[in-house]
C-alpha atoms as a PDB file:
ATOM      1  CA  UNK A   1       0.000   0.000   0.000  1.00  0.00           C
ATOM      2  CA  UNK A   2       1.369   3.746  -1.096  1.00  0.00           C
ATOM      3  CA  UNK A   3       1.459   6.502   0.918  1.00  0.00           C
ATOM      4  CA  UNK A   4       0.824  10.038  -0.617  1.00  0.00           C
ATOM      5  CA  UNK A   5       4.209  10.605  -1.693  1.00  0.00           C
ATOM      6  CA  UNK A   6       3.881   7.126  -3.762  1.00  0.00           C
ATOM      7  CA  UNK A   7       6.861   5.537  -1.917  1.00  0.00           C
ATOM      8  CA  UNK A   8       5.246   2.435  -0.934  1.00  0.00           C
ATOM      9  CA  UNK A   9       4.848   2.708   3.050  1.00  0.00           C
ATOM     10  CA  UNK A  10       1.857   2.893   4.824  1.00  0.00           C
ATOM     11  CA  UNK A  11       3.348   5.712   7.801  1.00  0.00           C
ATOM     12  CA  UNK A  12       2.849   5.522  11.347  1.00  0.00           C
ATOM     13  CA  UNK A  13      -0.714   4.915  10.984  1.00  0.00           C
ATOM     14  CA  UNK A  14      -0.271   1.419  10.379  1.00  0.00           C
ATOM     15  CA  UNK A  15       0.249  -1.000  13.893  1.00  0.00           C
ATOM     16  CA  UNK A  16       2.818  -3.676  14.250  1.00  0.00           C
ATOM     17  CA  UNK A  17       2.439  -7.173  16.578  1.00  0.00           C
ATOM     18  CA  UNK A  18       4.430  -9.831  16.633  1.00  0.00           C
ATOM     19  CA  UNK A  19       2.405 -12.676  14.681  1.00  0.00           C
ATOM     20  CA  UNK A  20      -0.040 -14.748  16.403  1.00  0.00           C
ATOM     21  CA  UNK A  21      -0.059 -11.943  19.079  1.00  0.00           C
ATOM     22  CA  UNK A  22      -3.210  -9.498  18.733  1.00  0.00           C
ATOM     23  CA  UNK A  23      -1.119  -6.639  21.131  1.00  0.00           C
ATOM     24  CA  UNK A  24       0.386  -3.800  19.386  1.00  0.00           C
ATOM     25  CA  UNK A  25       3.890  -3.134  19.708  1.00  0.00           C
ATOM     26  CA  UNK A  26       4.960   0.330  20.137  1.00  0.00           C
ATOM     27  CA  UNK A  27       7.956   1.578  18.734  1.00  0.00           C
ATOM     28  CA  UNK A  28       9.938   2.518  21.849  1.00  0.00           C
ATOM     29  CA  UNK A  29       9.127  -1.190  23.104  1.00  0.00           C
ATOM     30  CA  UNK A  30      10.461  -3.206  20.314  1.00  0.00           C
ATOM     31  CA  UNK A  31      13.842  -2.810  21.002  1.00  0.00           C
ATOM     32  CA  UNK A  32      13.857  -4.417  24.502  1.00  0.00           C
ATOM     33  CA  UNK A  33      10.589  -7.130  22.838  1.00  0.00           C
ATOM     34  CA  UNK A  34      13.406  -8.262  20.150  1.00  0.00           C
ATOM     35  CA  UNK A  35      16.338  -8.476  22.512  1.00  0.00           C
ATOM     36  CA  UNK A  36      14.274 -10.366  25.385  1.00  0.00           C
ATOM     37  CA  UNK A  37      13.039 -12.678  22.117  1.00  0.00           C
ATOM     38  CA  UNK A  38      16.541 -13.300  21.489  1.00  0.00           C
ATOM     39  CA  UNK A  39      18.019 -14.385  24.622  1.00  0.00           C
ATOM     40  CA  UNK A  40      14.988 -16.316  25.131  1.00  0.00           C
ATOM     41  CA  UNK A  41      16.242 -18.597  21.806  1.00  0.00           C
ATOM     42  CA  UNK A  42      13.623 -17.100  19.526  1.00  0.00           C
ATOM     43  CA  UNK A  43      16.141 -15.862  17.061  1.00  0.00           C
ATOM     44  CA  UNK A  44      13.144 -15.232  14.338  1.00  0.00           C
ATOM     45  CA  UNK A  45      10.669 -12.694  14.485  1.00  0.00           C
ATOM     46  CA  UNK A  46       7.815 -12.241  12.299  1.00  0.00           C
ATOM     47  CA  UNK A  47       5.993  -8.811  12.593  1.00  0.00           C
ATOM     48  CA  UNK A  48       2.832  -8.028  10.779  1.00  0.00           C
ATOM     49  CA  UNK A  49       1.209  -4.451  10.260  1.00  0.00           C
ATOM     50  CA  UNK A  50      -2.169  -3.428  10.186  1.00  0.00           C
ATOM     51  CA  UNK A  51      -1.931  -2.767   6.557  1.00  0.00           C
ATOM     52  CA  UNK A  52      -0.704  -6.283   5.912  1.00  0.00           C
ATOM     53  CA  UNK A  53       2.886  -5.691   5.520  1.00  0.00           C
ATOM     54  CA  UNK A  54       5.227  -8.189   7.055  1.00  0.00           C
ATOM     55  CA  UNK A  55       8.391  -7.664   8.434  1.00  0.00           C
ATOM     56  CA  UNK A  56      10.793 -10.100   9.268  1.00  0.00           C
ATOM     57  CA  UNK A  57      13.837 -10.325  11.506  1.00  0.00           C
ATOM     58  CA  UNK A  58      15.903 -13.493  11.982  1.00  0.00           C
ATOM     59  CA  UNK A  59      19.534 -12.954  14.149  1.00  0.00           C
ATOM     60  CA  UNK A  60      22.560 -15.233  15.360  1.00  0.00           C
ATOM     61  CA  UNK A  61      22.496 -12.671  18.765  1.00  0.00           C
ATOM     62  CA  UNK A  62      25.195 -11.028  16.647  1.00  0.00           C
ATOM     63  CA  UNK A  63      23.728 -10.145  13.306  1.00  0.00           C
ATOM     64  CA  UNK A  64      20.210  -9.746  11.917  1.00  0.00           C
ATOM     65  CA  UNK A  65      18.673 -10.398   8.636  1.00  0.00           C
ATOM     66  CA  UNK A  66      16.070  -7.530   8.387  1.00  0.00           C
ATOM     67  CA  UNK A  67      13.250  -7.823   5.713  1.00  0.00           C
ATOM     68  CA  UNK A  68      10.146  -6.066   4.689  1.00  0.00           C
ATOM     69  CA  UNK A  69       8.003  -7.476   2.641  1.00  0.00           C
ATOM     70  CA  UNK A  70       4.614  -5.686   1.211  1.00  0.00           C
ATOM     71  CA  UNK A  71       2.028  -8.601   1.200  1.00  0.00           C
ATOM     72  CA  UNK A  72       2.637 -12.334   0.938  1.00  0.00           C
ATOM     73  CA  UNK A  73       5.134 -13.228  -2.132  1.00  0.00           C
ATOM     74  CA  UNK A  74       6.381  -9.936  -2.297  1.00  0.00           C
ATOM     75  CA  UNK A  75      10.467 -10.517  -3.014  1.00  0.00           C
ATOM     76  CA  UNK A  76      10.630  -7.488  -0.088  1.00  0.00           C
ATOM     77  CA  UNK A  77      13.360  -5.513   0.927  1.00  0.00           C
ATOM     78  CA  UNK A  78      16.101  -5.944   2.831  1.00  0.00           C
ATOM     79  CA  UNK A  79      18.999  -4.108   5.098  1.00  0.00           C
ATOM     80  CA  UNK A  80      22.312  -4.155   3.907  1.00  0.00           C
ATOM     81  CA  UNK A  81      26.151  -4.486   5.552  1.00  0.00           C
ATOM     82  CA  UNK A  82      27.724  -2.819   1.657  1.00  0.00           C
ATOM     83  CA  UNK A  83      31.321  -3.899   1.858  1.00  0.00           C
ATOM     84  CA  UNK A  84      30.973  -6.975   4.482  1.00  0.00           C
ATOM     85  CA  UNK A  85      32.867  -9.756   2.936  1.00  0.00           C
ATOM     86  CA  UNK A  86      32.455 -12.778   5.378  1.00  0.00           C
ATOM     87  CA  UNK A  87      29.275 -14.844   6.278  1.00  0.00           C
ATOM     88  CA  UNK A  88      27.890 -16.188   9.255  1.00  0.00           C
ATOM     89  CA  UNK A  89      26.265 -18.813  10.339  1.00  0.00           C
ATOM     90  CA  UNK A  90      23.415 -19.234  13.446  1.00  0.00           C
ATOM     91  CA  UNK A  91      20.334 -18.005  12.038  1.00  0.00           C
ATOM     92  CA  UNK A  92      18.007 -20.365  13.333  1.00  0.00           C
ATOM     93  CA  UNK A  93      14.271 -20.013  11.881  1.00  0.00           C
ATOM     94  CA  UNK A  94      11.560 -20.900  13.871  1.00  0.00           C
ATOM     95  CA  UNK A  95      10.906 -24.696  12.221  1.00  0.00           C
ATOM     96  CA  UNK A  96      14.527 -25.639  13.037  1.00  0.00           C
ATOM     97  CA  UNK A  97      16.213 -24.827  10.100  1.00  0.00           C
ATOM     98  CA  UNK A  98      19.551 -23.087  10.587  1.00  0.00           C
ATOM     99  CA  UNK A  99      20.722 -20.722   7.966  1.00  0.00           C
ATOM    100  CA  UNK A 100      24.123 -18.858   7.366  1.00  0.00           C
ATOM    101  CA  UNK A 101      23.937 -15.307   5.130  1.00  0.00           C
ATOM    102  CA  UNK A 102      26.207 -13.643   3.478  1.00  0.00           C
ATOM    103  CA  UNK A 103      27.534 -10.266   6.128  1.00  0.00           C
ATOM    104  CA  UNK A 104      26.394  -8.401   3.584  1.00  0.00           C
ATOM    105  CA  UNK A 105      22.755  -8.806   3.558  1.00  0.00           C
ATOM    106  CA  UNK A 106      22.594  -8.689   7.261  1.00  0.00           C
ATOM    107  CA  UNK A 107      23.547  -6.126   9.904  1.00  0.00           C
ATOM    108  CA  UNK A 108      24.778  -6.172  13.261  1.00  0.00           C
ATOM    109  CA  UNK A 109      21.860  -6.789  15.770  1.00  0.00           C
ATOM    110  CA  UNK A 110      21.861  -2.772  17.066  1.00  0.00           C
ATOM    111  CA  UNK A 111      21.688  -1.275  13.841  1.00  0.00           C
ATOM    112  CA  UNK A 112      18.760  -4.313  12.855  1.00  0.00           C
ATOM    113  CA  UNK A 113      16.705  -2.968  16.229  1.00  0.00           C
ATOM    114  CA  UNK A 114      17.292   0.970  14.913  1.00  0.00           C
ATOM    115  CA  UNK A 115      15.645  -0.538  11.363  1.00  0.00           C
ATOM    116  CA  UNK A 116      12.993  -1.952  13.169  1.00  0.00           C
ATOM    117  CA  UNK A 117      12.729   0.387  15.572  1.00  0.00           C
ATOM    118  CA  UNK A 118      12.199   3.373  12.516  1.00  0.00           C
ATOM    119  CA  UNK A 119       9.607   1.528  10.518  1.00  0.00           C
ATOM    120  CA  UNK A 120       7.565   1.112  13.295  1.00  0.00           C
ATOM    121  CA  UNK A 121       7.499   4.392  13.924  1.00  0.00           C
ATOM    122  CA  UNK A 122       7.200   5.620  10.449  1.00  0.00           C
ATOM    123  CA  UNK A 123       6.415   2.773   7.873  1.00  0.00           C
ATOM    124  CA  UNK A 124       9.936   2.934   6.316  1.00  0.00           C
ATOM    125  CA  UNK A 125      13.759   1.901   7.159  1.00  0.00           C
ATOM    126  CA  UNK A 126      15.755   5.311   8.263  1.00  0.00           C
ATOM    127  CA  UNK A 127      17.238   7.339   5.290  1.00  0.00           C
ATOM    128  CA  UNK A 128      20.637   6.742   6.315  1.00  0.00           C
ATOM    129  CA  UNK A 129      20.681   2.506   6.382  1.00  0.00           C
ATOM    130  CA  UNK A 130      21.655   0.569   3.504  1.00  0.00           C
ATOM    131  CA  UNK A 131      18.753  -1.225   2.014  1.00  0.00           C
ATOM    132  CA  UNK A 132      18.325  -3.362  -0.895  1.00  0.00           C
ATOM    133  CA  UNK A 133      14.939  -3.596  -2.998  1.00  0.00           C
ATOM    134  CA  UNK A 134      14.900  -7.084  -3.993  1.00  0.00           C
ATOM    135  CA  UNK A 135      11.454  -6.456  -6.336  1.00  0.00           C
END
């Protein structure tokens, strides 16, 4: 769904919750939601918006995968490490399956929270993070 401007994001209008959970989560809570999710073992996160966008956030507790995806079999978007050259391993997803990605299309875990932490807030990833449109 478009905003005004035609850039594809809904804006803070839209509500976030982490799937299969009906409570909102606010932006300023996220980042301590994600962490606790994390040390808990839960190293994927699904969050869906009230416009139907998904966003998705699998980590290794180091580095996060950070996608954003516009309805279901959308290709997405993703955050970016530009100029990472090494890949890691640890990305567990929640049916077992352990992935590794290349550095470069993940980010460490503080700048992932900031991502997630922004598009909650506004609909979109902050200007100054590296993203990759993968449409």
């Amino acid at each position: 769904m478009a905003d005004a401007a035609g850039t594809g994001t809904v804006g803070a209008a839209e509500s976030w919750s982490f799937a299969g959970d009906a409570v909102t989560v606010p932006a300023g809570s996220v980042a301590e939601a994600l962490r606790a999710r994390i040390a808990g073992g839960q190293l994927e996160s699904l969050l869906e918006s009230s416009s139907g966008r998904t966003l998705f956030v699998v980590s290794n507790a180091e580095r996060a995968m950070v996608m954003l995806l516009d309805h279901p079999g959308d290709p997405g978007e993703h955050a970016t490490d530009p100029g990472a050259e090494d890949w890691s391993d640890g990305f567990v997803l929640s049916n077992g399956q352990a992935d590794e990605y290349p550095d470069a299309d993940t980010v460490p875990l503080a700048e992932a929270i900031r991502i997630v932490r922004h598009i909650l807030a506004t609909g979109r990833p902050p200007a100054d993070a590296a993203w990759a449109v993968d449409r």
